[in-house]
Protein backbone atom coordinates (compact mmCIF):
# COMPACT_ATOMS: atom_id res chain seq x y z
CA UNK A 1 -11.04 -16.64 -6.48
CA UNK A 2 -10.31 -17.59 -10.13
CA UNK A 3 -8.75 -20.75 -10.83
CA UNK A 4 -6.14 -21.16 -13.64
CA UNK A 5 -4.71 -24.24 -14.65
CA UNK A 6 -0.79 -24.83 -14.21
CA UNK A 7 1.63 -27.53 -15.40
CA UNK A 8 3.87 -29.21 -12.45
CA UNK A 9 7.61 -29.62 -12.89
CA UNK A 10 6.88 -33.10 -14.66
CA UNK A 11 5.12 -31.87 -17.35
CA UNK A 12 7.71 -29.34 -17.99
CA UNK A 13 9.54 -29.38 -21.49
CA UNK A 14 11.55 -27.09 -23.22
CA UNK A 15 11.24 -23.18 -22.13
CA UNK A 16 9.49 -23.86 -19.21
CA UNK A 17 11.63 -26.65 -18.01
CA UNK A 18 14.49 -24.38 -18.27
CA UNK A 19 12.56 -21.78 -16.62
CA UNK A 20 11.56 -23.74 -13.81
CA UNK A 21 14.93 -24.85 -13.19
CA UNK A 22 16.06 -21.59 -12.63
CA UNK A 23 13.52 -20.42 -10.57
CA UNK A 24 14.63 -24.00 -7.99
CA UNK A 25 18.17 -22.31 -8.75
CA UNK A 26 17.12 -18.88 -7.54
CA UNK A 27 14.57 -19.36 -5.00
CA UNK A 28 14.30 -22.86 -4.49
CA UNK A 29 11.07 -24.07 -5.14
CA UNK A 30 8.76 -22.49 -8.47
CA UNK A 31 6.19 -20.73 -6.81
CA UNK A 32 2.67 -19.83 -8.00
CA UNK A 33 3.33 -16.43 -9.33
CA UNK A 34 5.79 -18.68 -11.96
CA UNK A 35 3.35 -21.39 -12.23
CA UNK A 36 0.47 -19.25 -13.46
CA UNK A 37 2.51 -18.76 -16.33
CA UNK A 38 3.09 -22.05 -16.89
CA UNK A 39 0.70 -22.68 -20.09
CA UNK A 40 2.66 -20.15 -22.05
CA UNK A 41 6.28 -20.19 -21.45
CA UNK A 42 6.91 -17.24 -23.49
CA UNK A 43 4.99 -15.08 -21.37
CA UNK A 44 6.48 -16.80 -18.47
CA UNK A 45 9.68 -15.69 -19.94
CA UNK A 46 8.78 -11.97 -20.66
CA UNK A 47 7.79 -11.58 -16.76
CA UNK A 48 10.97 -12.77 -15.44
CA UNK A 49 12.48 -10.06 -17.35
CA UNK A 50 10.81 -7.33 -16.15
CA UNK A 51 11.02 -8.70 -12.58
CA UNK A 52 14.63 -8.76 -12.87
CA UNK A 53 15.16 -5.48 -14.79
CA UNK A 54 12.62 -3.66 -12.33
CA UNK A 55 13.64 -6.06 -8.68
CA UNK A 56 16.72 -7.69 -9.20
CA UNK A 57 18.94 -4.78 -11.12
CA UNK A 58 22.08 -3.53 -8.55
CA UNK A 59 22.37 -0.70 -11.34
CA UNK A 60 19.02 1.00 -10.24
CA UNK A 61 18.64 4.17 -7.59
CA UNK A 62 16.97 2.54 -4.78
CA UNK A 63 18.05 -0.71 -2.75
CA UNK A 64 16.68 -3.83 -3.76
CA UNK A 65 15.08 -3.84 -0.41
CA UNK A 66 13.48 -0.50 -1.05
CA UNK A 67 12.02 -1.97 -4.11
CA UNK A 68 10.93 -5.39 -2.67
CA UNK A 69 9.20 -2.50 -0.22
CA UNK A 70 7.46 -0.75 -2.69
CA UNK A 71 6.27 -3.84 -4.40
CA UNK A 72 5.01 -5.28 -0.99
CA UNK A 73 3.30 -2.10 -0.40
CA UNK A 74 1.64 -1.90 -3.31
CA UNK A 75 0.19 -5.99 -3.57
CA UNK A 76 -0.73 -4.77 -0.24
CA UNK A 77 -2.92 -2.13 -1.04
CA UNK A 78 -4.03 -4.33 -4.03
CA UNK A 79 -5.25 -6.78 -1.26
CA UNK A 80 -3.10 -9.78 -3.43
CA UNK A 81 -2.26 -11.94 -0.89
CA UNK A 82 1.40 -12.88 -1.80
């Protein structure tokens, strides 16, 4: 397995401060999948976006659960383990 480097909460500034505070707000705890985009907080901010436009929407036809579904299905079958 790869190994990417990540910054923890105390190296934080700016963006990805900001970011990571949310993600405590919404979740509580920044996991992984945020961290790995930790070294480019742009980025970081560009795939929260689409995660909330495509998981976190109530506009959109299917449940959220249907969609949390569908995206568990499919990292399954993509054997990524979270």
């Amino acid at each position: 397995m790869a190994w990417i480097r990540t910054l923890d909460d105390h190296e934080a500034t700016g963006s990805l401060a900001r970011q990571y505070k949310a993600a405590l707000r919404r979740a509580g705890k920044v996991f992984g999948i945020v961290r790995l985009h930790s070294l480019d907080a742009d980025l970081l901010g560009a795939s929260m976006r689409l995660y909330a436009s495509t998981i976190t929407r109530e506009d959109l036809p299917l449940s959220r659960r249907q969609r949390e579904l569908i995206a568990v299905i499919t990292s399954r079958a993509n054997e990524c383990f979270y």
